[in-house]
Structures are given as structure tokens and as C-alpha cells.
Protein backbone atom coordinates (compact mmCIF):
# COMPACT_ATOMS: atom_id res chain seq x y z
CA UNK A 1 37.06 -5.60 -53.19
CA UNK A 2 38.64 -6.78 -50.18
CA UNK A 3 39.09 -3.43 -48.64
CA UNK A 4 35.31 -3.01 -49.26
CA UNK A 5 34.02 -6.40 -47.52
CA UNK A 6 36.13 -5.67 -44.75
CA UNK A 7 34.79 -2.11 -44.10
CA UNK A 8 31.16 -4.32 -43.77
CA UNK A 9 32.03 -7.11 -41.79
CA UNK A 10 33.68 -4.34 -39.24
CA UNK A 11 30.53 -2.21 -39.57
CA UNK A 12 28.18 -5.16 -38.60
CA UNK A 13 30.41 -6.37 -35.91
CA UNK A 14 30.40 -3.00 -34.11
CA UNK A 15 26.54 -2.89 -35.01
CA UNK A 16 26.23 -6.24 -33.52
CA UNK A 17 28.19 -5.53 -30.26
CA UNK A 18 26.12 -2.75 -29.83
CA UNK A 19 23.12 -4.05 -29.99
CA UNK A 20 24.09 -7.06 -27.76
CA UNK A 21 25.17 -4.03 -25.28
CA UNK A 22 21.43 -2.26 -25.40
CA UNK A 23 19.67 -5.67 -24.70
CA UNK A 24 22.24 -6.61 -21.16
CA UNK A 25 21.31 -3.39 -19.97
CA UNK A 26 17.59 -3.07 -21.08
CA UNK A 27 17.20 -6.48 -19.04
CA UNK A 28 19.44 -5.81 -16.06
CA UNK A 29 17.46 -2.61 -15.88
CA UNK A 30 14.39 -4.43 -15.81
CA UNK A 31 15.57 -6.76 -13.36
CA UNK A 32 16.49 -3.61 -11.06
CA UNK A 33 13.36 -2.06 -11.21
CA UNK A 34 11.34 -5.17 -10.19
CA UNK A 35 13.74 -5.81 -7.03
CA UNK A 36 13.24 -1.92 -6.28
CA UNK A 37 9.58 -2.55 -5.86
CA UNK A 38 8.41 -3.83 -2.64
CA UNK A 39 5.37 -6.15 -2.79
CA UNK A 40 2.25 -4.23 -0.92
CA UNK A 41 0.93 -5.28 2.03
CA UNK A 42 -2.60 -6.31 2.25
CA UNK A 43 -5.13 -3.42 2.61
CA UNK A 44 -6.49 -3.72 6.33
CA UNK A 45 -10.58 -2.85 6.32
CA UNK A 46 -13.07 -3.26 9.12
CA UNK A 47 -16.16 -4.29 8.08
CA UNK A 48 -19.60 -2.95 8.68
CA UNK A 49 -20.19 -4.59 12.14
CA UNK A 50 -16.77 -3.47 13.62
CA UNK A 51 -17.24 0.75 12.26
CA UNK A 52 -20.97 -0.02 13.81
CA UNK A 53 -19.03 -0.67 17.45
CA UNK A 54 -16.68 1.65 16.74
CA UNK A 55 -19.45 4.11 16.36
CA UNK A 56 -21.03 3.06 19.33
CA UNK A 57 -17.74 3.17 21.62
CA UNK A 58 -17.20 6.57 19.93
CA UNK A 59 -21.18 7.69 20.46
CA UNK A 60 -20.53 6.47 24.65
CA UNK A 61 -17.29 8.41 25.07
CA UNK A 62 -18.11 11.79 23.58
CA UNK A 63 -16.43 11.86 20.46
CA UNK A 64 -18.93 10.78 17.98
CA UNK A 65 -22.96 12.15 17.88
CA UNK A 66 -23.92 10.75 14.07
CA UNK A 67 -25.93 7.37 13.96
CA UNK A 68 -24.16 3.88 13.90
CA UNK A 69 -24.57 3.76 10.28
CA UNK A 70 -21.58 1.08 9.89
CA UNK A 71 -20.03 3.59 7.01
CA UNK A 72 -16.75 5.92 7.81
CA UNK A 73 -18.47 9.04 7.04
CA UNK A 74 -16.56 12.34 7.69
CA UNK A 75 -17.95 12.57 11.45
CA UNK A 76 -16.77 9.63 12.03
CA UNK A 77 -13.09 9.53 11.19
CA UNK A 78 -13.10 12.85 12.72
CA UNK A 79 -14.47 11.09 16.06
CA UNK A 80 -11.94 8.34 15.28
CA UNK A 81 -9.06 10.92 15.42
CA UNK A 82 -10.45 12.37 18.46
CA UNK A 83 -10.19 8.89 20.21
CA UNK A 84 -7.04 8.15 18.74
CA UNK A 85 -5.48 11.58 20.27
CA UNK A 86 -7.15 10.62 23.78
CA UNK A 87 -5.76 7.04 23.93
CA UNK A 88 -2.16 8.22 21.96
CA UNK A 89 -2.58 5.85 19.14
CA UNK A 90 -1.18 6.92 15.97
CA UNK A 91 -3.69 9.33 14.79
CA UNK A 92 -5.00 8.50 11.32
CA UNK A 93 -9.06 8.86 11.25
CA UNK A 94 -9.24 5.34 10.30
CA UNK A 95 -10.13 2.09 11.90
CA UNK A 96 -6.78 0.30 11.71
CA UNK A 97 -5.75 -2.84 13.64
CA UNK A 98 -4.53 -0.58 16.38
CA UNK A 99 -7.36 1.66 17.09
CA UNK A 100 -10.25 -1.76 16.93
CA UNK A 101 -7.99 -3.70 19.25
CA UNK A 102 -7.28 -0.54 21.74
CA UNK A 103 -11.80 -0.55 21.56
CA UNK A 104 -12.00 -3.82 21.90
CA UNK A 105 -13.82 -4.51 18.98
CA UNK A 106 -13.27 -8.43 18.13
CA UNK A 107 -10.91 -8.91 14.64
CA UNK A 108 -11.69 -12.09 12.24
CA UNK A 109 -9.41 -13.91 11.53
CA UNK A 110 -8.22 -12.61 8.09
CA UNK A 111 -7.60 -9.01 10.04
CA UNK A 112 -5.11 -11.07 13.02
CA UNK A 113 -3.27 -12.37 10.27
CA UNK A 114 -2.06 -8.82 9.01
């Protein structure tokens, strides 16, 4: 009888420590993983008045013959990568902080902060 409850009590002391052993590294995994991930930066967008200037600007220096619709249509971000190869900006077809500073166009506030 002894022999028997002592065979148990081992059993469910192994099981225990290995159970104790899943959850440390179940949560230091967890832990891990949420360092790994950087936080994302805010998304930067110009807003209908600013891709209406940069349409114009475009429009004046060649690179752009659509309407100042104040929507990045295809023509556009092609005309935007145009500009941004001609003033050796970054080229990415979009209007970025970079590109609407480099035209001029005026930022609000929200966009300076970024």
C-alpha cells in the first residue's frame, strides 16, 4: 500500500512540475512577443486641400494634366513620382511630409507633429 501511494504522489509531483514549467514559458513567451512588436507610427495623410495644391503645383510644372480633383488617383501619384525623381526626394507616389513641405504646401498641425 505504501509502495502504491508513493508511485502517485511521485506521478503528480512530476505532473505538477511540469505543468508549472508549460505556464513560465507560455508567459515569458508572451511577454517576448509583445516587446518584439514595435508600436506603429501614426499614418501620415494629406487631406483634400493639400492633394488639390499638390495637383496644381504638379498641373504648373509638367508632371500632372488630370483635374485638381483633391483625390490620389493613379495620374496623380504617377505625377507625384515624377516630381519626386526631379527634386530627389524619396520616390514613393505619395504625398508624404517630405514631398508637401519640398511644394510648399502648408501642414496642420497634427501633420508637424509626425
Amino acid at each position: 500500500m505504501k509502495k502504491i501511494l508513493s508511485t502517485i504522489l511521485s506521478l503528480l509531483f512530476v505532473f505538477a512540475i511540469a505543468v508549472a514549467a508549460q505556464n513560465s514559458n507560455s508567459s515569458t513567451t508572451s511577454k517576448n512577443s509583445n516587446t518584439a512588436a514595435k508600436p506603429r507610427k501614426p499614418i501620415f495623410r494629406a487631406n483634400k486641400d493639400q492633394i488639390q495644391q499638390a495637383q496644381k503645383i504638379l498641373k504648373d510644372r509638367g508632371f500632372y494634366a488630370g483635374e485638381q480633383t483633391g483625390k490620389l488617383d493613379d495620374d496623380t501619384r504617377a505625377g507625384l513620382k515624377k516630381y519626386q525623381t526631379a527634386e530627389n526626394i524619396k520616390v514613393t507616389g505619395t504625398l508624404n511630409k517630405v514631398t508637401l513641405e519640398k511644394m510648399g504646401v502648408t501642414l496642420t498641425d497634427k501633420q508637424r507633429a509626425m
